[in-house]
PDB file of N, CA and C in Angstrom:
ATOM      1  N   UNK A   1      44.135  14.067  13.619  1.00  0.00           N
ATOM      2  CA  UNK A   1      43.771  15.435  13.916  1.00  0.00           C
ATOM      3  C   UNK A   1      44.362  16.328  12.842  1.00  0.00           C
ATOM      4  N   UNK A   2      43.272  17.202  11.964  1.00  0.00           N
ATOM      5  CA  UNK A   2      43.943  18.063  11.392  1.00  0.00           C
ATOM      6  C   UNK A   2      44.672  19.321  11.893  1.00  0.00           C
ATOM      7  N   UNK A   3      45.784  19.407  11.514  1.00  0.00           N
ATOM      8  CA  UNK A   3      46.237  21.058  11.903  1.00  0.00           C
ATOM      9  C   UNK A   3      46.213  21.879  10.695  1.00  0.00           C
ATOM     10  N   UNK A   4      46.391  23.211  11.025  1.00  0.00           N
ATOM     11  CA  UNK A   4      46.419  24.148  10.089  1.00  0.00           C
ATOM     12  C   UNK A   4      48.085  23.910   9.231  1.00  0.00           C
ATOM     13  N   UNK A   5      47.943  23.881   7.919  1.00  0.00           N
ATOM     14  CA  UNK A   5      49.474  23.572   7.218  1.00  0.00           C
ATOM     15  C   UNK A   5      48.749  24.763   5.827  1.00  0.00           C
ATOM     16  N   UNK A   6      50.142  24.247   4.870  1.00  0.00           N
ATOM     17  CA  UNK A   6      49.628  24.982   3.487  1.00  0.00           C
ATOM     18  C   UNK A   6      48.947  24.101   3.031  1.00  0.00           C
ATOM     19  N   UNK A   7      48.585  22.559   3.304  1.00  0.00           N
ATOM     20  CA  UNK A   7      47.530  21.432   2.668  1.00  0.00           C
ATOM     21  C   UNK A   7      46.461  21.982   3.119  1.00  0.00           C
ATOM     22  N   UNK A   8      46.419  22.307   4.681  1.00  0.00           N
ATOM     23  CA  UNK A   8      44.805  22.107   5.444  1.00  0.00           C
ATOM     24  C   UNK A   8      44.757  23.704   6.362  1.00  0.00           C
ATOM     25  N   UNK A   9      43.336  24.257   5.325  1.00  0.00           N
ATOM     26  CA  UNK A   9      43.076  25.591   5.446  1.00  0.00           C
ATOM     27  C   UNK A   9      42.913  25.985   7.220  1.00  0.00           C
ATOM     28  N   UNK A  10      43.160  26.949   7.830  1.00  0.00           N
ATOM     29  CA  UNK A  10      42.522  26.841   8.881  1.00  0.00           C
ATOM     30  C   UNK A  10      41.295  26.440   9.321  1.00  0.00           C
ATOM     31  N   UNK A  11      40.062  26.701   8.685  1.00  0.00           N
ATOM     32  CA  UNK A  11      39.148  26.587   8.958  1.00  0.00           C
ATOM     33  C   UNK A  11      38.495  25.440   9.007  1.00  0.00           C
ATOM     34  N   UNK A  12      39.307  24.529   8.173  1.00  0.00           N
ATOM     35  CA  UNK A  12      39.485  22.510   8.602  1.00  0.00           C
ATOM     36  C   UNK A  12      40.086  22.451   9.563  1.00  0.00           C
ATOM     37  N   UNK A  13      40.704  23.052   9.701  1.00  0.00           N
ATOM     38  CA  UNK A  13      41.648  22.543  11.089  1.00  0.00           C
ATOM     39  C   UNK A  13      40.468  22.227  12.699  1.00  0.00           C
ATOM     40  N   UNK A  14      41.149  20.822  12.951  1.00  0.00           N
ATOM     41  CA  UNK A  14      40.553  20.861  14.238  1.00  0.00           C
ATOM     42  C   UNK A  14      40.849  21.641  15.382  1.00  0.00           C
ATOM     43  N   UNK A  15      42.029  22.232  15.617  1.00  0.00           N
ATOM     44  CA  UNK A  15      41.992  23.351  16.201  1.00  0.00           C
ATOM     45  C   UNK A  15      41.338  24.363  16.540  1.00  0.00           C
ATOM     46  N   UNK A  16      40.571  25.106  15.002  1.00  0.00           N
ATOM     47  CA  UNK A  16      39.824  25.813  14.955  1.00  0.00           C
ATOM     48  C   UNK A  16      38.522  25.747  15.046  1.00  0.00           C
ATOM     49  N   UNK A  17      37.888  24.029  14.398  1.00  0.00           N
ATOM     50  CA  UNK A  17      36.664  24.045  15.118  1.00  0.00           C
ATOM     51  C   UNK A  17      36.522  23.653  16.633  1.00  0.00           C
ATOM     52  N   UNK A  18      37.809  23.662  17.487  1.00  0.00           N
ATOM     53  CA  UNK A  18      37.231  23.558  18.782  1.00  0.00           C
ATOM     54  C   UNK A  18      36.462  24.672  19.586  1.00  0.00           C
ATOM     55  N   UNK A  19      36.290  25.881  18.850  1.00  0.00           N
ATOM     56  CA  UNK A  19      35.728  26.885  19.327  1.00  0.00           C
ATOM     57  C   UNK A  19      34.082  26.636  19.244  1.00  0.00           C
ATOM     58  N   UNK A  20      33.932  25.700  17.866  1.00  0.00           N
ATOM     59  CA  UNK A  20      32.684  25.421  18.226  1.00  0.00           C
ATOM     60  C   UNK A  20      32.067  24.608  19.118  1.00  0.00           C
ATOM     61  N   UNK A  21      33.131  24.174  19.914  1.00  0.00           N
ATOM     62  CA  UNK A  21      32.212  23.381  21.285  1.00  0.00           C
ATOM     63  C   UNK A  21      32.359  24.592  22.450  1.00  0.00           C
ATOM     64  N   UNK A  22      33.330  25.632  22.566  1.00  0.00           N
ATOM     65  CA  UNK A  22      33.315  26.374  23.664  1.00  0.00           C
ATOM     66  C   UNK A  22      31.859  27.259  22.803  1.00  0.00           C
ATOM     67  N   UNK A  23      31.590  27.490  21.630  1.00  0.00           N
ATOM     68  CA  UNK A  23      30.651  28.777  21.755  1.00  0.00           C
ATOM     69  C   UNK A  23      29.030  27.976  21.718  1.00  0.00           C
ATOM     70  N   UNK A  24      28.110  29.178  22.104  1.00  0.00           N
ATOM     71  CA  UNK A  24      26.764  28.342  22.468  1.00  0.00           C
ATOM     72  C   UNK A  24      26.902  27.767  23.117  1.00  0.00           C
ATOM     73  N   UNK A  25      27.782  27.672  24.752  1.00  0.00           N
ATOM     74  CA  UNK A  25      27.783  26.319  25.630  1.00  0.00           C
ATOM     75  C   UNK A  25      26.729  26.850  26.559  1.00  0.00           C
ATOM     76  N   UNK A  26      26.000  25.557  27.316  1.00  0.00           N
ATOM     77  CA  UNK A  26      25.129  25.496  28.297  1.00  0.00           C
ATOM     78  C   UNK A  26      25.729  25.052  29.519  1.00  0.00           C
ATOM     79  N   UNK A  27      25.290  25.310  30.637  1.00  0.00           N
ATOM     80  CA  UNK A  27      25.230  24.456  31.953  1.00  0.00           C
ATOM     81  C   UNK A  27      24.841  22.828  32.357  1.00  0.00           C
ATOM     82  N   UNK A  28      25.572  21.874  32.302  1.00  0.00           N
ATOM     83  CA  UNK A  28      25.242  20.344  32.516  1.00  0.00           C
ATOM     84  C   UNK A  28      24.743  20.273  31.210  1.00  0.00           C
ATOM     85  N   UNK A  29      25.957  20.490  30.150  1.00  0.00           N
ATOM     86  CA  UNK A  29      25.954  19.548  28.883  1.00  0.00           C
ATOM     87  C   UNK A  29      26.373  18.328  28.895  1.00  0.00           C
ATOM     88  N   UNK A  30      25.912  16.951  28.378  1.00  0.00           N
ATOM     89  CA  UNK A  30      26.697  16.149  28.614  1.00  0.00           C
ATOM     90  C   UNK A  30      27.649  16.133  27.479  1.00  0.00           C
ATOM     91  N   UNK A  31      28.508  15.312  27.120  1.00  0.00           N
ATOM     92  CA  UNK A  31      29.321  15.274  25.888  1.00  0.00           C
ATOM     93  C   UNK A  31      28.779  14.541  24.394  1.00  0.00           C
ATOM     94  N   UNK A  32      27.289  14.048  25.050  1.00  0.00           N
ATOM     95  CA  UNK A  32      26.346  13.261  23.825  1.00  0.00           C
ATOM     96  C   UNK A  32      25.738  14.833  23.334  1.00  0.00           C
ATOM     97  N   UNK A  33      25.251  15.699  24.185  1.00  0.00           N
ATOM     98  CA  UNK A  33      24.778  16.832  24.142  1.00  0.00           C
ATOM     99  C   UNK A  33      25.251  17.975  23.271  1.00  0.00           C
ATOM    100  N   UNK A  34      27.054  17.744  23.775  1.00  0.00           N
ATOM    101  CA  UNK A  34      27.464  18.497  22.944  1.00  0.00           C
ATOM    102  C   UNK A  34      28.250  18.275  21.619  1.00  0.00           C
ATOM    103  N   UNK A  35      28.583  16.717  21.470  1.00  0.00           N
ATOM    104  CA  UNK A  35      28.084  16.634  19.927  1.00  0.00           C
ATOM    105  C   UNK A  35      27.152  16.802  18.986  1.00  0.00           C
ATOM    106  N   UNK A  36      26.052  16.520  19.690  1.00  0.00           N
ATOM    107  CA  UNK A  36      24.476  16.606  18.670  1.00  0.00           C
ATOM    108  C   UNK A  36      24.639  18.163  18.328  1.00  0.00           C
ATOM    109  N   UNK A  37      24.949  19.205  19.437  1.00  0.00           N
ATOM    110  CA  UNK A  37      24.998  20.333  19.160  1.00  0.00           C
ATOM    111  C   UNK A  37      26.095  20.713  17.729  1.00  0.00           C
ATOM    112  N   UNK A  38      27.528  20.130  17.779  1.00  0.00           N
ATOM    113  CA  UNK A  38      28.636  20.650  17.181  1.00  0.00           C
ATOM    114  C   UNK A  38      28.799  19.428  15.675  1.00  0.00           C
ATOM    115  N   UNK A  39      27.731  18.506  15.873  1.00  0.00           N
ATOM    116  CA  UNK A  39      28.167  17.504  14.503  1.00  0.00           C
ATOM    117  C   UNK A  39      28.504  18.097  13.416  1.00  0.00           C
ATOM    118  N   UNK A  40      27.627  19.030  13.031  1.00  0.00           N
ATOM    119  CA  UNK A  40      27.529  19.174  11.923  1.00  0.00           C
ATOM    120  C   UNK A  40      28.902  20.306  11.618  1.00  0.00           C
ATOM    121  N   UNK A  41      29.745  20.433  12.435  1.00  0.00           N
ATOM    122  CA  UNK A  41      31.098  21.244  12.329  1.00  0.00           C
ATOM    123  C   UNK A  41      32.439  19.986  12.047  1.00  0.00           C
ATOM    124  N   UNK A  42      32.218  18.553  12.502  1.00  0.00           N
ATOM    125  CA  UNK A  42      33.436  17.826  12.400  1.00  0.00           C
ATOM    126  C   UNK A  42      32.894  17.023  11.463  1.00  0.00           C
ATOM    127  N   UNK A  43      33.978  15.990  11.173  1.00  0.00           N
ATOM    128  CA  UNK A  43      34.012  15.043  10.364  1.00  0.00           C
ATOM    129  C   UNK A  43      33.513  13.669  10.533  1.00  0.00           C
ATOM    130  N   UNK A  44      33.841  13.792  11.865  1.00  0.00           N
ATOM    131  CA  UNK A  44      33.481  12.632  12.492  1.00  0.00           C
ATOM    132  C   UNK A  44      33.195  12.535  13.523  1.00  0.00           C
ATOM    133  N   UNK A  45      33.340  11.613  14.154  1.00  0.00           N
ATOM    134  CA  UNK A  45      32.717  11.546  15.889  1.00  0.00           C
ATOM    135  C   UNK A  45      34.436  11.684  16.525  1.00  0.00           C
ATOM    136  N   UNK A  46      35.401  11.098  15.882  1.00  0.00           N
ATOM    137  CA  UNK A  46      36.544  10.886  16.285  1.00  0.00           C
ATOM    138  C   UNK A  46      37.698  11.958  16.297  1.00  0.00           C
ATOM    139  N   UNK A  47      36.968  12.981  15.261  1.00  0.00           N
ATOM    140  CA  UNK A  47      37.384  14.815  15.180  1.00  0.00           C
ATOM    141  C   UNK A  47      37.166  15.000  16.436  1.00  0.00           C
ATOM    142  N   UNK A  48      35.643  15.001  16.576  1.00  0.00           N
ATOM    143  CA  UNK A  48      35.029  15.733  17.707  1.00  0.00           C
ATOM    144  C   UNK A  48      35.592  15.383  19.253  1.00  0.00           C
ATOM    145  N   UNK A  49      36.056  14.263  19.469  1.00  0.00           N
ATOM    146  CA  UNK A  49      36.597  13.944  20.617  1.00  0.00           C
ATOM    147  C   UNK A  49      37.958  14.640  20.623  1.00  0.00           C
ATOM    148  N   UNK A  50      38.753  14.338  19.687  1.00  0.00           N
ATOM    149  CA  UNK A  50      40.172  15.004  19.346  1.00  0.00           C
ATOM    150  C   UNK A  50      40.099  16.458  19.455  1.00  0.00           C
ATOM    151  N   UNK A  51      38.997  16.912  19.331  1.00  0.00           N
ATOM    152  CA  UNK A  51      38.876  18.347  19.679  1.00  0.00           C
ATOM    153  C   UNK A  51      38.230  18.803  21.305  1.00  0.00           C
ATOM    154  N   UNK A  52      37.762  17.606  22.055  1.00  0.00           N
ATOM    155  CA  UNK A  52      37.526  17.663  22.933  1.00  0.00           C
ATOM    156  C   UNK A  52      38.375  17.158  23.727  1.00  0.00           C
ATOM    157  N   UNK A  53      39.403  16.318  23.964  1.00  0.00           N
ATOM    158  CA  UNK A  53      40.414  16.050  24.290  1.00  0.00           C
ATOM    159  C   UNK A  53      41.711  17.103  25.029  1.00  0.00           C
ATOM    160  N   UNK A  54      41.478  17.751  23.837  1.00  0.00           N
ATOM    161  CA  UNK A  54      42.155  19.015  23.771  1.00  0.00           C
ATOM    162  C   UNK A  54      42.433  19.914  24.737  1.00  0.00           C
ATOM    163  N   UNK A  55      40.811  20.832  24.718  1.00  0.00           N
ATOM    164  CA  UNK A  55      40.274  21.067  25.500  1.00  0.00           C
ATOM    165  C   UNK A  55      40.614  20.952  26.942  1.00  0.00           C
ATOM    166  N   UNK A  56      40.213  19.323  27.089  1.00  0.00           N
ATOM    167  CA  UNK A  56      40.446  19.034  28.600  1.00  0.00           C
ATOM    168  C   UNK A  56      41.673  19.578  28.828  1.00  0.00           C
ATOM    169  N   UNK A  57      42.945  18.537  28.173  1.00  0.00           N
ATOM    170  CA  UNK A  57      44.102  19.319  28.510  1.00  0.00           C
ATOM    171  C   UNK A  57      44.461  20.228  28.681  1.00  0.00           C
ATOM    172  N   UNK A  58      43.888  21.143  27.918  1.00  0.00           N
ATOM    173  CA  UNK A  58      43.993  22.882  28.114  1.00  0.00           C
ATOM    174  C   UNK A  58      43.509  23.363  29.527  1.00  0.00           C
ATOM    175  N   UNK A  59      42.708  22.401  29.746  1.00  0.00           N
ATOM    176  CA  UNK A  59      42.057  23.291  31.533  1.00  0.00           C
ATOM    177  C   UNK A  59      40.620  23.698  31.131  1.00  0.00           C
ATOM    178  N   UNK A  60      40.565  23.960  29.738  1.00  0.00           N
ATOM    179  CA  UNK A  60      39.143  24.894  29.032  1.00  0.00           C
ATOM    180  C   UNK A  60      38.085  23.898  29.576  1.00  0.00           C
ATOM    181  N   UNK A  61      38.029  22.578  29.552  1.00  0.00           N
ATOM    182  CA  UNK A  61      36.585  21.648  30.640  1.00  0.00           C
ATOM    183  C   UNK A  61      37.095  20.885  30.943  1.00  0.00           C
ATOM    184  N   UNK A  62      35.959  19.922  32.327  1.00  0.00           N
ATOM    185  CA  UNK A  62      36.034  19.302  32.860  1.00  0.00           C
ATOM    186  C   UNK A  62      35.191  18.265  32.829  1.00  0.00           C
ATOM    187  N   UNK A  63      35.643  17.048  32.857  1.00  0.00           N
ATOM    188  CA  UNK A  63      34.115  16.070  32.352  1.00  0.00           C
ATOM    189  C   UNK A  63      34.087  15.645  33.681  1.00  0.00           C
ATOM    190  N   UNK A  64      33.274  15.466  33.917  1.00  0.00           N
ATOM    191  CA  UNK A  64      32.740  14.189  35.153  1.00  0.00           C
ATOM    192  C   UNK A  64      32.356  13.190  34.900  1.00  0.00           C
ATOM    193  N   UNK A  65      33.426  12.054  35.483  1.00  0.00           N
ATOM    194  CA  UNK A  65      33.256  10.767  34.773  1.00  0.00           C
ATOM    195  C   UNK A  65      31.854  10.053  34.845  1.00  0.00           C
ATOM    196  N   UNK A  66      31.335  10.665  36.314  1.00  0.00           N
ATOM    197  CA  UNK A  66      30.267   9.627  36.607  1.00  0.00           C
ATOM    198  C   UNK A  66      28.975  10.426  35.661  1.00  0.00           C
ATOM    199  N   UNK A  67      28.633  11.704  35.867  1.00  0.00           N
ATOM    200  CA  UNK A  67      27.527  12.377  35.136  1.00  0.00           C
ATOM    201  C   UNK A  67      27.822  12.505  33.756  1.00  0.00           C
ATOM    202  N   UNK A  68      29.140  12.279  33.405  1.00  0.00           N
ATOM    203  CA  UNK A  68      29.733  12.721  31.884  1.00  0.00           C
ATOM    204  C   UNK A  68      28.971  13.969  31.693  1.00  0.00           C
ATOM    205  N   UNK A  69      28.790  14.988  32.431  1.00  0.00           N
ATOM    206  CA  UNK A  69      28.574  16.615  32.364  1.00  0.00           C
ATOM    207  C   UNK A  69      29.723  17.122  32.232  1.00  0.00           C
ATOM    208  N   UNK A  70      29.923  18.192  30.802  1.00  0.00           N
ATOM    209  CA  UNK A  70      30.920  18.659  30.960  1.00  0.00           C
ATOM    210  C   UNK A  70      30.782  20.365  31.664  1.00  0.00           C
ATOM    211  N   UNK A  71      31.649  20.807  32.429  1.00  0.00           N
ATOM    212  CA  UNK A  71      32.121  21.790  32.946  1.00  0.00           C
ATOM    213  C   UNK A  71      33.144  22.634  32.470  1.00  0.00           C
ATOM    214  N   UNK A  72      32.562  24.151  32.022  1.00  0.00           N
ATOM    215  CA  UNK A  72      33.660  25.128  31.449  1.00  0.00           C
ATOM    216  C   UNK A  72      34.332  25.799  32.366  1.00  0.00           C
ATOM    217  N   UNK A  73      35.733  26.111  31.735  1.00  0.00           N
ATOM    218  CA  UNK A  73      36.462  26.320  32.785  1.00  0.00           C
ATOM    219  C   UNK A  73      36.012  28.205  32.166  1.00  0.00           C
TER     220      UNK A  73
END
């Protein structure tokens, strides 16, 4: 996971692109859904979870294991 340092600008930082999964969100996204939406912001598929991860912890969503729909808090 990148963080913001004097190496890695904010705007690499995965931190900062986690805003691009909270903005443009829909109702019963799944998390396939909302990568296709946010790819083209991470590096990888393995950013994108690390930034979704996050997230969860934060309280900011909720996945449902069985629908894998995620839910904004």
């Amino acid at each position: 996971m990148l963080v913001p340092s004097k190496f890695t600008r904010l705007e690499e930082s995965t931190i900062f692109k986690m805003r691009c999964i909270l903005s443009d969100r829909k109702e019963n996204e799944s998390v396939l859904d909302v990568y296709v939406r946010t790819k083209d912001f991470f590096y990888d598929a393995s950013e994108f979870l690390h930034a979704l991860d996050i997230l969860y912890v934060l309280g900011a969503v909720n996945i449902n294991e069985d629908s894998e729909l995620i839910k904004y808090a």
